[in-house]
Protein backbone atom coordinates (compact mmCIF):
# COMPACT_ATOMS: atom_id res chain seq x y z
CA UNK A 1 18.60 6.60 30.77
CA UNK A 2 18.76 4.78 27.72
CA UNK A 3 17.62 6.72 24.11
CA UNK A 4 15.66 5.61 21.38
CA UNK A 5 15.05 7.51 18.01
CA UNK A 6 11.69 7.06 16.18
CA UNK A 7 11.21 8.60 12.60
CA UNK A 8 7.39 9.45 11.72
CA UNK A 9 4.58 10.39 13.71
CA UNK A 10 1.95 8.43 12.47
CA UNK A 11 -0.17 5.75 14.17
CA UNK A 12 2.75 3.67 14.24
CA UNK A 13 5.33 5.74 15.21
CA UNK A 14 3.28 7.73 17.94
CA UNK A 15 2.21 4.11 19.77
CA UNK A 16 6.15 3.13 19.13
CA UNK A 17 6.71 6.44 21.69
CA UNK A 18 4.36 6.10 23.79
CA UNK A 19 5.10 2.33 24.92
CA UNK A 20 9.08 3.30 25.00
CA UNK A 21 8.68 5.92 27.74
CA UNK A 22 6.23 3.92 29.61
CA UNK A 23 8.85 1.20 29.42
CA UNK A 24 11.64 3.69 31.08
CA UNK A 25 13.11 4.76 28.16
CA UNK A 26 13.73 8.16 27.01
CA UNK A 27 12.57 9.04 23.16
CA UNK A 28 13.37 11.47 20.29
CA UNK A 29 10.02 11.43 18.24
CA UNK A 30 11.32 13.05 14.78
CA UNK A 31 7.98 14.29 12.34
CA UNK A 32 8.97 16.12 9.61
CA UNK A 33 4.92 18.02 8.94
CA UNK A 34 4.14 20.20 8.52
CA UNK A 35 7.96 21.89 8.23
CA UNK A 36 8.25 19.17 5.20
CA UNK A 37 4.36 18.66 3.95
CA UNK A 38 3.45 15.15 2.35
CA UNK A 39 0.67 16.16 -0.39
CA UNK A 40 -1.96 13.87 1.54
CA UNK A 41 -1.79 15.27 5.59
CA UNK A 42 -3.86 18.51 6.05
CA UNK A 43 -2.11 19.29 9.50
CA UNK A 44 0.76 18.78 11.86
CA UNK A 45 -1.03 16.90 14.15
CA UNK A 46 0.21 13.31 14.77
CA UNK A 47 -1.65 10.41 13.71
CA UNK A 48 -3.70 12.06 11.10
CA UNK A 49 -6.13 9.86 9.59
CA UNK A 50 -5.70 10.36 5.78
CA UNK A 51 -7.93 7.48 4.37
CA UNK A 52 -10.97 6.12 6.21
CA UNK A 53 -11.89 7.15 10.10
CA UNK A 54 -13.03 3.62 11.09
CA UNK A 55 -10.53 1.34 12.91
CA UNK A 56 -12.59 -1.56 11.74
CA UNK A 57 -15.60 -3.95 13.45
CA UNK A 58 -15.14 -4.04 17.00
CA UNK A 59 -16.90 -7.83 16.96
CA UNK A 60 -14.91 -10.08 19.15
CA UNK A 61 -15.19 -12.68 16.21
CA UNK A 62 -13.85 -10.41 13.33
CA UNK A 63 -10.31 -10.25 12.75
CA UNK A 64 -10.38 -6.97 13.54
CA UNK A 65 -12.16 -7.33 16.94
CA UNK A 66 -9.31 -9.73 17.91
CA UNK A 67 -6.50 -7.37 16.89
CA UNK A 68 -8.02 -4.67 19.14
CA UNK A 69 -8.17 -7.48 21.99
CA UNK A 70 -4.77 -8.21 21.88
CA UNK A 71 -3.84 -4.51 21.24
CA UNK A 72 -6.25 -3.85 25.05
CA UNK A 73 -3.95 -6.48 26.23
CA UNK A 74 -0.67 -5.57 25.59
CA UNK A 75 -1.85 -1.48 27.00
CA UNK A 76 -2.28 0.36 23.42
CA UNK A 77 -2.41 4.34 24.07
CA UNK A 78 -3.75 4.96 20.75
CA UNK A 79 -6.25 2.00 20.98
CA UNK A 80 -7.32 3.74 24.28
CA UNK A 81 -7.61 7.36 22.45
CA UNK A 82 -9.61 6.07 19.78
CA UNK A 83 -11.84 4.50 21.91
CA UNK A 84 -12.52 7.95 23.80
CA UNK A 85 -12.84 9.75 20.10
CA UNK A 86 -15.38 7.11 18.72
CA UNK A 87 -18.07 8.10 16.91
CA UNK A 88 -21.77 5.99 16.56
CA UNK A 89 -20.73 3.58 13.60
CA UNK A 90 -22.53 0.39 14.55
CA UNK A 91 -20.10 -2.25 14.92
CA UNK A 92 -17.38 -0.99 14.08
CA UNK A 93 -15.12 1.63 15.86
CA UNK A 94 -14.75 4.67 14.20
CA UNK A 95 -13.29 7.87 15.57
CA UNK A 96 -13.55 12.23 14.77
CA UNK A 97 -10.21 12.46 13.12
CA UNK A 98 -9.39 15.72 14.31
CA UNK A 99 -10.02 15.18 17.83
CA UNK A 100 -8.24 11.47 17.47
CA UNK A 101 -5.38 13.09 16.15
CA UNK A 102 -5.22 16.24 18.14
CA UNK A 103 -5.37 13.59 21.43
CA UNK A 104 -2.53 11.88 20.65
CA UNK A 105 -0.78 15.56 19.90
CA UNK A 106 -1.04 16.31 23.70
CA UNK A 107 -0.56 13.09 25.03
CA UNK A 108 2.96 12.77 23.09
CA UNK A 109 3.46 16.48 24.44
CA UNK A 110 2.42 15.48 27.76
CA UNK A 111 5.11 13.28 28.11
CA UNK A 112 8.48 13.82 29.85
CA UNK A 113 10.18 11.23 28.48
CA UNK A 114 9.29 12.24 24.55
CA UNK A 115 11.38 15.00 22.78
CA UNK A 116 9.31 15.97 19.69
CA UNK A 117 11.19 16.99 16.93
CA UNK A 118 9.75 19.03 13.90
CA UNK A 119 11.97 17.93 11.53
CA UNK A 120 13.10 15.64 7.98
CA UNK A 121 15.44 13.07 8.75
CA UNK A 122 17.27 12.16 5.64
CA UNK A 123 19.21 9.20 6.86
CA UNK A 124 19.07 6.30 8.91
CA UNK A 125 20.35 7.36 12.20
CA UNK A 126 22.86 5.70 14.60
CA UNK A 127 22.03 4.08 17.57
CA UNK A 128 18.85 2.17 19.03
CA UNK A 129 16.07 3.46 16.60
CA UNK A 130 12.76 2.87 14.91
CA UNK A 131 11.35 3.80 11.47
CA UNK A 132 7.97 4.43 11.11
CA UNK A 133 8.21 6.85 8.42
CA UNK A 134 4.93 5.92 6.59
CA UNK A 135 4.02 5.52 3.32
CA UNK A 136 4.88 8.60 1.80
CA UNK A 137 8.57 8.68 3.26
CA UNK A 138 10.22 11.47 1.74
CA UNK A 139 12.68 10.91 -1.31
CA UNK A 140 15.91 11.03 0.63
CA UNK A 141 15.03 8.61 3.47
CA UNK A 142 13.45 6.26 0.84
CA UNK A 143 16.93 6.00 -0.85
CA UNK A 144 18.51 5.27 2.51
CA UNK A 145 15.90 2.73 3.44
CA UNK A 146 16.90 1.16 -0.07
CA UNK A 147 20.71 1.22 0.57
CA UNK A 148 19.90 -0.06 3.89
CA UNK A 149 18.22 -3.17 2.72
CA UNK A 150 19.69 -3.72 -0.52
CA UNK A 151 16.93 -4.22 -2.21
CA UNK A 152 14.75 -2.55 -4.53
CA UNK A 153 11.43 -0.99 -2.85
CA UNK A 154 8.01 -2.35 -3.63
CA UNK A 155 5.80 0.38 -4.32
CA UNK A 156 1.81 0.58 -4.45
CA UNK A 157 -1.19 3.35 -4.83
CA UNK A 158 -3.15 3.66 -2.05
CA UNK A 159 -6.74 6.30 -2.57
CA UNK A 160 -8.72 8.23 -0.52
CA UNK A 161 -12.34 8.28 -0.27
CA UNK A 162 -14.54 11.85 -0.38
CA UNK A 163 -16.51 13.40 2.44
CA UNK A 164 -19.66 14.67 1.72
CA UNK A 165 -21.59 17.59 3.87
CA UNK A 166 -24.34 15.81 5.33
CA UNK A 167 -26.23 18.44 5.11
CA UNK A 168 -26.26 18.50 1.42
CA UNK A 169 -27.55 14.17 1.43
CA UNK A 170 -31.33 14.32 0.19
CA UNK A 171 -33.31 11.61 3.24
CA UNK A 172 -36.45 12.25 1.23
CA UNK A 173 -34.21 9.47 -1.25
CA UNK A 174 -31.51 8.43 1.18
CA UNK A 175 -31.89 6.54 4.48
CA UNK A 176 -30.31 5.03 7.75
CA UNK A 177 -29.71 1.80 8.29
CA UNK A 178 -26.63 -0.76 9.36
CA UNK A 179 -25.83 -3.51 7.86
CA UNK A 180 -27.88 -6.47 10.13
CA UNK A 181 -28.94 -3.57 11.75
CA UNK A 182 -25.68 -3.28 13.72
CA UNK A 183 -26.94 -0.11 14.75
CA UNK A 184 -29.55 1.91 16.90
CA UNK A 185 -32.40 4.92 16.41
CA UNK A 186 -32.61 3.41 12.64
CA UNK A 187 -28.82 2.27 11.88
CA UNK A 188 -25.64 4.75 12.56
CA UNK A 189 -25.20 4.95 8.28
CA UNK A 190 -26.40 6.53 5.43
CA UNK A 191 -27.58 4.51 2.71
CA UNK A 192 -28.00 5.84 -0.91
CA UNK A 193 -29.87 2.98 -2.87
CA UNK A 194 -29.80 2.41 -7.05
CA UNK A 195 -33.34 0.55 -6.67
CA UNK A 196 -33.06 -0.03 -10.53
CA UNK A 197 -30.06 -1.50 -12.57
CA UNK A 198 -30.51 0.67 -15.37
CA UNK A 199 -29.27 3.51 -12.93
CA UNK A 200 -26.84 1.65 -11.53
CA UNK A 201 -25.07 0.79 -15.08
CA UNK A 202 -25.72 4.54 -16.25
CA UNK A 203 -23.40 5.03 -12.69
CA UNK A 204 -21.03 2.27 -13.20
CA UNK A 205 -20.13 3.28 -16.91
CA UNK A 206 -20.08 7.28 -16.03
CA UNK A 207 -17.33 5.76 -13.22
CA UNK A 208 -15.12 3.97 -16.24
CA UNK A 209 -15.38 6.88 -18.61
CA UNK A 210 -14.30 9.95 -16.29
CA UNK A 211 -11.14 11.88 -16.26
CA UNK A 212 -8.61 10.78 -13.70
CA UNK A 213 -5.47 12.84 -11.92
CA UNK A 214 -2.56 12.45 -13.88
CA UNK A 215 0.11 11.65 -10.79
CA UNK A 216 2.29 14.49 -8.83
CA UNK A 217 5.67 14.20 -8.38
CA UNK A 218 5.38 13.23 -5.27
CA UNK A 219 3.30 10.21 -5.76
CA UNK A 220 5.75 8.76 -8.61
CA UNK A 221 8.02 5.83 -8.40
CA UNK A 222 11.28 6.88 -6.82
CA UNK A 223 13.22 4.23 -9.62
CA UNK A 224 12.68 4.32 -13.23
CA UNK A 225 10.58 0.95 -14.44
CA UNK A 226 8.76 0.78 -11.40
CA UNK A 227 5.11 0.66 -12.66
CA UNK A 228 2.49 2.94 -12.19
CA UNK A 229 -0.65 1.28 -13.95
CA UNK A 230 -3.65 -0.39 -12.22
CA UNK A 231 -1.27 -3.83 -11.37
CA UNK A 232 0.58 -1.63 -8.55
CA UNK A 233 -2.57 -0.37 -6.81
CA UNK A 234 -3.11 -2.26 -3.30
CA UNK A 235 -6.03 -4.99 -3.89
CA UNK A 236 -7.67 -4.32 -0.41
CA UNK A 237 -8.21 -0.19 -1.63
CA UNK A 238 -9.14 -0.06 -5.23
CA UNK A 239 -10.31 2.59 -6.37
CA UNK A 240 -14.06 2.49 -7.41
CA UNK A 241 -13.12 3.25 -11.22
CA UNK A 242 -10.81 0.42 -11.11
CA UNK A 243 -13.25 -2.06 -9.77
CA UNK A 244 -15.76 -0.83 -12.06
CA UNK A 245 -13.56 -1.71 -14.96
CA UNK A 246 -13.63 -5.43 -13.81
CA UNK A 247 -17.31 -5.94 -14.68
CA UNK A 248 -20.58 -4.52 -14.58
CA UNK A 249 -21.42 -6.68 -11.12
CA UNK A 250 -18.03 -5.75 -9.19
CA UNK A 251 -19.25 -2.59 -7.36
CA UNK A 252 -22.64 -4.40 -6.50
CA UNK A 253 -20.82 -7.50 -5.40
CA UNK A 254 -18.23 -4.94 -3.63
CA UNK A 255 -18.42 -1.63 -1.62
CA UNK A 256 -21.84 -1.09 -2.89
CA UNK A 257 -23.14 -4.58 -1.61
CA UNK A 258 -26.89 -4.25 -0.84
CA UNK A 259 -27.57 -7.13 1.32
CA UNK A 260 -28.60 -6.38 4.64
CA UNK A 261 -29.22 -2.72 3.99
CA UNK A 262 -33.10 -2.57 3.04
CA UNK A 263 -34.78 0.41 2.30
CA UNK A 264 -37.85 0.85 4.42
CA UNK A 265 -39.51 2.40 2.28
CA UNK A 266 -39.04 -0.04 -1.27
CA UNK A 267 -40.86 -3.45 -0.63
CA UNK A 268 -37.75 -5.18 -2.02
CA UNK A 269 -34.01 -4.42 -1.48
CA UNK A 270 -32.16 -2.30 -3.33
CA UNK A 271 -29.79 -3.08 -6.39
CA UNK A 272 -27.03 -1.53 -4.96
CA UNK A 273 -26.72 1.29 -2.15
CA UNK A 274 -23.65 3.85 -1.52
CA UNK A 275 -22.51 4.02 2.35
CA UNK A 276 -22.07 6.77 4.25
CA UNK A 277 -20.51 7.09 7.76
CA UNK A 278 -19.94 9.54 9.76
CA UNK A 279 -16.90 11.35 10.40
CA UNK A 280 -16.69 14.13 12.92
CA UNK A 281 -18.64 14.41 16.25
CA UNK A 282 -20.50 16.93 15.50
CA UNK A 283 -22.13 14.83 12.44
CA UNK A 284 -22.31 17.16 9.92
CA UNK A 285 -19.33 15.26 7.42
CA UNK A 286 -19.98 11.44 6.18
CA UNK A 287 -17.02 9.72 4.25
CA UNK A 288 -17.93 7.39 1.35
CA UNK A 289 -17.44 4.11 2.53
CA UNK A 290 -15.36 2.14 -0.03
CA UNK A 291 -14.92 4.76 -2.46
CA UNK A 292 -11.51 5.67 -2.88
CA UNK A 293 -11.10 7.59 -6.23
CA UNK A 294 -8.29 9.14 -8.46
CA UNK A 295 -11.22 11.09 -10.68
CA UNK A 296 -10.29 14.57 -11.32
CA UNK A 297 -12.26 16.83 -8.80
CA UNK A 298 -14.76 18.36 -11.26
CA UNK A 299 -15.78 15.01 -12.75
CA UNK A 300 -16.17 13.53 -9.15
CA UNK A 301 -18.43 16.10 -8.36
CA UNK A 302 -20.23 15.35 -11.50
CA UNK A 303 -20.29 11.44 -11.22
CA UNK A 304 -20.70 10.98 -7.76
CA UNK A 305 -23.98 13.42 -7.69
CA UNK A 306 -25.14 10.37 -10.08
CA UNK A 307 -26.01 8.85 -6.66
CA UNK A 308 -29.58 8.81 -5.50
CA UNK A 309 -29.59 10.93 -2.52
CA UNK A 310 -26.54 13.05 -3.44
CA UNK A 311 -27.74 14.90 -6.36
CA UNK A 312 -26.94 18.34 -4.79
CA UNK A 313 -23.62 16.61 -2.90
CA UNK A 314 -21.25 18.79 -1.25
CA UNK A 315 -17.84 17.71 -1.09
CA UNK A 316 -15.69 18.79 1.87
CA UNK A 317 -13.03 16.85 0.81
CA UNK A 318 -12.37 15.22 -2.56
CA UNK A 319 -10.78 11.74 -3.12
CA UNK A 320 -7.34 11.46 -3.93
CA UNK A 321 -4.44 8.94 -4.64
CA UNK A 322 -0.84 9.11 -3.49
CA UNK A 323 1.98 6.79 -3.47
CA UNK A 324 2.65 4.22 -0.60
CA UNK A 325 6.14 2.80 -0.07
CA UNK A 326 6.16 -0.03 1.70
CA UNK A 327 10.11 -2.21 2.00
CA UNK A 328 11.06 -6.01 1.44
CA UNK A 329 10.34 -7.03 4.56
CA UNK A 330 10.74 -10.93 4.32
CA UNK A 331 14.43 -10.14 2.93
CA UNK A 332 14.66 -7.27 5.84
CA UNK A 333 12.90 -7.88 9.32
CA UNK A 334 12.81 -10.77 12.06
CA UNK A 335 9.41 -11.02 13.16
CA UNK A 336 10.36 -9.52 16.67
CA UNK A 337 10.36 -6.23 13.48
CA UNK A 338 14.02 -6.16 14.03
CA UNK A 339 16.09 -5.93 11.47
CA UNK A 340 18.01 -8.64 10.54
CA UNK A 341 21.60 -6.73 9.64
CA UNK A 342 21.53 -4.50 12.42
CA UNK A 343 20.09 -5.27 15.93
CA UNK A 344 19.13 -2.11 17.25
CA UNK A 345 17.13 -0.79 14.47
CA UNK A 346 13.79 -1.53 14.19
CA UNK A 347 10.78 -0.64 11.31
CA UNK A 348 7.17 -0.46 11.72
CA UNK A 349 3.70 0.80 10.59
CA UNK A 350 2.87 0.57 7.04
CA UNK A 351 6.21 0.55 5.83
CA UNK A 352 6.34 -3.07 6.63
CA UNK A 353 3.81 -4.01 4.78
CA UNK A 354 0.65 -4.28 7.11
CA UNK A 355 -2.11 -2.47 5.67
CA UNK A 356 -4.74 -0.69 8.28
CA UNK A 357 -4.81 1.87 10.37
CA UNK A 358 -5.02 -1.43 13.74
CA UNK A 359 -2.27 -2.61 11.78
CA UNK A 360 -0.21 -0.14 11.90
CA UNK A 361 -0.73 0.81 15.92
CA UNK A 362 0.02 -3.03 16.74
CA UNK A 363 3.62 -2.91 14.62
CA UNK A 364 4.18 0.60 16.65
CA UNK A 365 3.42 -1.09 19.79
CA UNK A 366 5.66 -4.19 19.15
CA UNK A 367 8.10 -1.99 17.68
CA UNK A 368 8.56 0.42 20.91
CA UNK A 369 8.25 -2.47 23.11
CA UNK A 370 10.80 -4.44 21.69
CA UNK A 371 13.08 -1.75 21.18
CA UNK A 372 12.79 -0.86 24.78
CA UNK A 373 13.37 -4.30 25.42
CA UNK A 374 16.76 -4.35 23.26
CA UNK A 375 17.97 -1.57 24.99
CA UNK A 376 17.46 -2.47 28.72
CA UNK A 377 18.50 -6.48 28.40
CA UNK A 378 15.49 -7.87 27.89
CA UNK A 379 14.36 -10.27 25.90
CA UNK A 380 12.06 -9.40 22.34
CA UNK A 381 9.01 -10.33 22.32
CA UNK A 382 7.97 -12.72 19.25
CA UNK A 383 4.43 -13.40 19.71
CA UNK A 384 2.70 -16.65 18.39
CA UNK A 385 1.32 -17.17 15.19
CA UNK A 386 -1.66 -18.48 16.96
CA UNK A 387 -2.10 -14.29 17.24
CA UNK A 388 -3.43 -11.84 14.79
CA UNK A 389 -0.35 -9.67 15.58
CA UNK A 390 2.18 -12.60 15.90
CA UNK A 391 0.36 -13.60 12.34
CA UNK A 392 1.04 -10.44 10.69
CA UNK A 393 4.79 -10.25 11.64
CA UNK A 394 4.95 -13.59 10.21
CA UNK A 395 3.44 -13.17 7.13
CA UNK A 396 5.42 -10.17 6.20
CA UNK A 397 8.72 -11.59 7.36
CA UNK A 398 7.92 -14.63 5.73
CA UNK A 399 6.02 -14.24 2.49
CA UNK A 400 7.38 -15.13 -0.78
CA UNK A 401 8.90 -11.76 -2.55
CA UNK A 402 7.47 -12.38 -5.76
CA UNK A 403 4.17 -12.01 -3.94
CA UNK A 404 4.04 -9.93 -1.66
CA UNK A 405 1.59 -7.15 -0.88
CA UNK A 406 0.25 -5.55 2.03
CA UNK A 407 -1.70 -7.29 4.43
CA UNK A 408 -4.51 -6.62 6.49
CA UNK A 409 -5.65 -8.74 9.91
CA UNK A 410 -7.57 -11.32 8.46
CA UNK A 411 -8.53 -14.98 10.17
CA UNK A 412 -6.60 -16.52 6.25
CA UNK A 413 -3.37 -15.70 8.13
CA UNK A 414 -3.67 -17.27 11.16
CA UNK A 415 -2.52 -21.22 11.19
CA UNK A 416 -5.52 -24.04 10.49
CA UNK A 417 -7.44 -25.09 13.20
CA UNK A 418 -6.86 -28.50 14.50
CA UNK A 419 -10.52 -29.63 14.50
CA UNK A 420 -11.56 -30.69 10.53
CA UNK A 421 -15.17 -30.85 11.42
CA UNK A 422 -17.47 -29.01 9.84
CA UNK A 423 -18.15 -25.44 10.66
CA UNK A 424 -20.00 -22.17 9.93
CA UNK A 425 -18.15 -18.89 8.96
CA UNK A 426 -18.68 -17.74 12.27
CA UNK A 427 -18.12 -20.42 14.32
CA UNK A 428 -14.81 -20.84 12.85
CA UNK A 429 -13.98 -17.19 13.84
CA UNK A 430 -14.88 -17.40 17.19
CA UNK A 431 -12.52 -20.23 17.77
CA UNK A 432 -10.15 -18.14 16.28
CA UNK A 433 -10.52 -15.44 18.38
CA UNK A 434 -10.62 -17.71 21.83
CA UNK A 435 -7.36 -19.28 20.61
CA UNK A 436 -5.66 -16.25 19.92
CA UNK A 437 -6.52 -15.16 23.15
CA UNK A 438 -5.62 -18.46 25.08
CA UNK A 439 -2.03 -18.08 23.01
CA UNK A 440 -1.39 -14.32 23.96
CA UNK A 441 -2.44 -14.71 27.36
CA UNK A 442 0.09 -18.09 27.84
CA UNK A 443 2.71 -16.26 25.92
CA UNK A 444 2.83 -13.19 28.42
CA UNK A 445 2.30 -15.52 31.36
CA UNK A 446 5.70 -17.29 30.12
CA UNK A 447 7.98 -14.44 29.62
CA UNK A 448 6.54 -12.68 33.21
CA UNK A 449 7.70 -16.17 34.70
CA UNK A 450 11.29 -15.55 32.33
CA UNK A 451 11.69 -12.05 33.95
């Protein structure tokens, strides 16, 4: 039996496994935590969720929806894990991180075919192979990766957002509601509304004035006139004290939009509210939605209790910021994620450049697929642009260097429509997503009839 090596156990690397044994082949699964710690994981589980716990909306016309109905298509484990972990979020699919990642733990364990391996794997190995080292690769395999490639990596700062006890939220102030009332039993989120701009700017300039972390070691460039300044920060995960430097509207305009979220209690609707969602099963921890921060712990506490509702917060976990690496992957990768100087090595997850946590199990699962293919003589799969995933490999294989930054599944990817009539948001997305399924589902049927 044929043998594949996969470097990293994240979402990408764990889906990468899983599809290679189930396609016959036999894997080493190299993670180097918690021997070799990253300054952002808390355990050596697999597939930790460091950032947010929500996979995104589960709507079948959001581009996220459509990502997760391709990934049900193709047979994601980790789609199907998170699934069984979710946790009441309205419409979007969000999971208990420890039991998500403590899952996929036993189900890589479970399997014959996978040979886990607790160890740092400083250079790019020989043979059939996959890296999905993550964004916080260590030092050494970074510096292979760049003699690899032969070109300098692209580096940006990705944040994390705090968790709050929920225990410690004030509902005499705060209250539950989703968005459009996505939700049941009063909405699966907890709302913390400024009903007054005054409060809200007291907030906003309290957010531009605090102390941040000065950056570890571990979270600086690895080459000398890389920048580390607010330019190099991924646009799709500011953190709030950047955004609140671009204006006194950008945090009500952004992850403290109030439309749709209506207190029950106020006759009119709220300046701006604060989101919490939940983020264990048993209920009692909410993360911040949108509020990534690099604020020194003591002055988060301090700020963030500036929040109506979570004037007597209790943090269970702070926000933090930490480097993410991700490589030149129009100059590197085919869109198959092979590379193009060497045929049997592979890359995927966020070291590619696709930003998410769906992102990042949908490059695993091409990834392990296609390696598996590569090794027993069949063809790659390169799936159509017409499809969010096919769309993503083609934008980062494809986008102009001088511009190019992570990406997320969005419908802006995906080629035009052919009908110029005019159309509602909405409408136009759910044309998307039945095209995008019409394209996978023709795709598959032709390479079945290839086999």
């Amino acid at each position: 039996m044929q043998t594949l090596t996969i470097i990293g156990g994240g979402l990408a690397g764990s889906e990468a496994a899983l599809q290679a044994a189930k396609h016959g082949i036999n894997v080493k699964l190299y993670e180097m935590r918690p021997v070799t710690p990253t300054g952002a994981h808390t355990s050596g589980d697999l597939a930790e969720l460091v950032c947010s716990n929500s996979l995104g909306s589960n709507l079948p016309d959001r581009a996220s929806g459509v990502l997760k109905a391709e990934l049900r298509r193709l047979g994601s484990a980790l789609l199907e894990i998170a699934e069984e972990t979710a946790l009441p979020a309205g419409a979007a699919l969000a999971v208990d991180r420890e039991k998500f990642a403590a899952s996929v733990t036993r189900r890589i364990l479970a399997e014959p075919a996978i040979e886990l391996m607790r160890a740092e794997v400083q250079e790019i190995p020989a043979g059939a192979a996959i890296i999905a080292s993550g964004p916080l690769t260590s030092d050494s395999l970074s510096h292979a990766i760049g003699r690899f490639g032969g070109e300098q990596h692209l580096y940006f700062y990705d944040a994390i957002a705090p968790i709050v006890e929920a225990a410690s939220v004030d509902m005499s102030i705060a209250y539950r509601a989703s968005r459009w009332d996505e939700g049941e039993s009063g909405g699966d989120y907890i709302n913390c509304p400024f009903h007054n701009k005054s409060d809200y700017q007291i907030f906003v300039e309290a957010l531009k004035t605090a102390e941040r972390i000065e950056l570890r070691d571990f979270e600086r460039p690895l080459e000398e006139g890389v920048r580390a300044g607010d330019d190099t920060f991924f646009e799709g995960c500011l953190p709030v004290e950047i955004i609140a430097r671009r204006g006194e509207k950008a945090l009500a305009y952004g992850p403290m939009r109030p439309v749709g979220l209506n207190d029950p209690r106020v006759p009119r609707r709220p300046y701006a509210v604060v989101q919490l969602r939940q983020d264990n099963l048993a209920g009692n921890l909410y993360n911040m939605v949108g509020f990534q921060t690099n604020l020194t712990f003591p002055e988060q506490r301090r700020v963030l209790r500036l929040i109506p509702g979570l004037q007597n917060a209790e943090f269970a976990r702070y926000g933090q910021m930490h480097r993410n690496t991700f490589i030149a992957s129009p100059k590197i990768l085919h869109p198959s994620l092979q590379t193009r100087a060497r045929a049997d090595l592979f890359f995927a997850g966020q070291i590619t450049g696709v930003e998410g946590y769906l992102g990042n199990i949908a490059t695993g699962l091409l990834a392990g697929q296609n390696a598996a293919r590569l090794l027993t003589g069949t063809p790659l799969l390169e799936l159509p642009r017409e499809t969010m995933l096919g769309a993503l490999c083609h934008y980062i294989t494809h986008a102009e260097m001088k511009a190019f930054q992570p990406m997320k599944a969005n419908f802006g990817i995906l080629p035009a429509l052919e009908s110029q009539q005019k159309q509602g948001k909405r409408e136009r997305a759910a044309r998307y997503a039945e095209r995008a399924a019409q394209a996978l589902e023709s795709y598959l049927a032709l390479q079945a009839v290839r086999a």
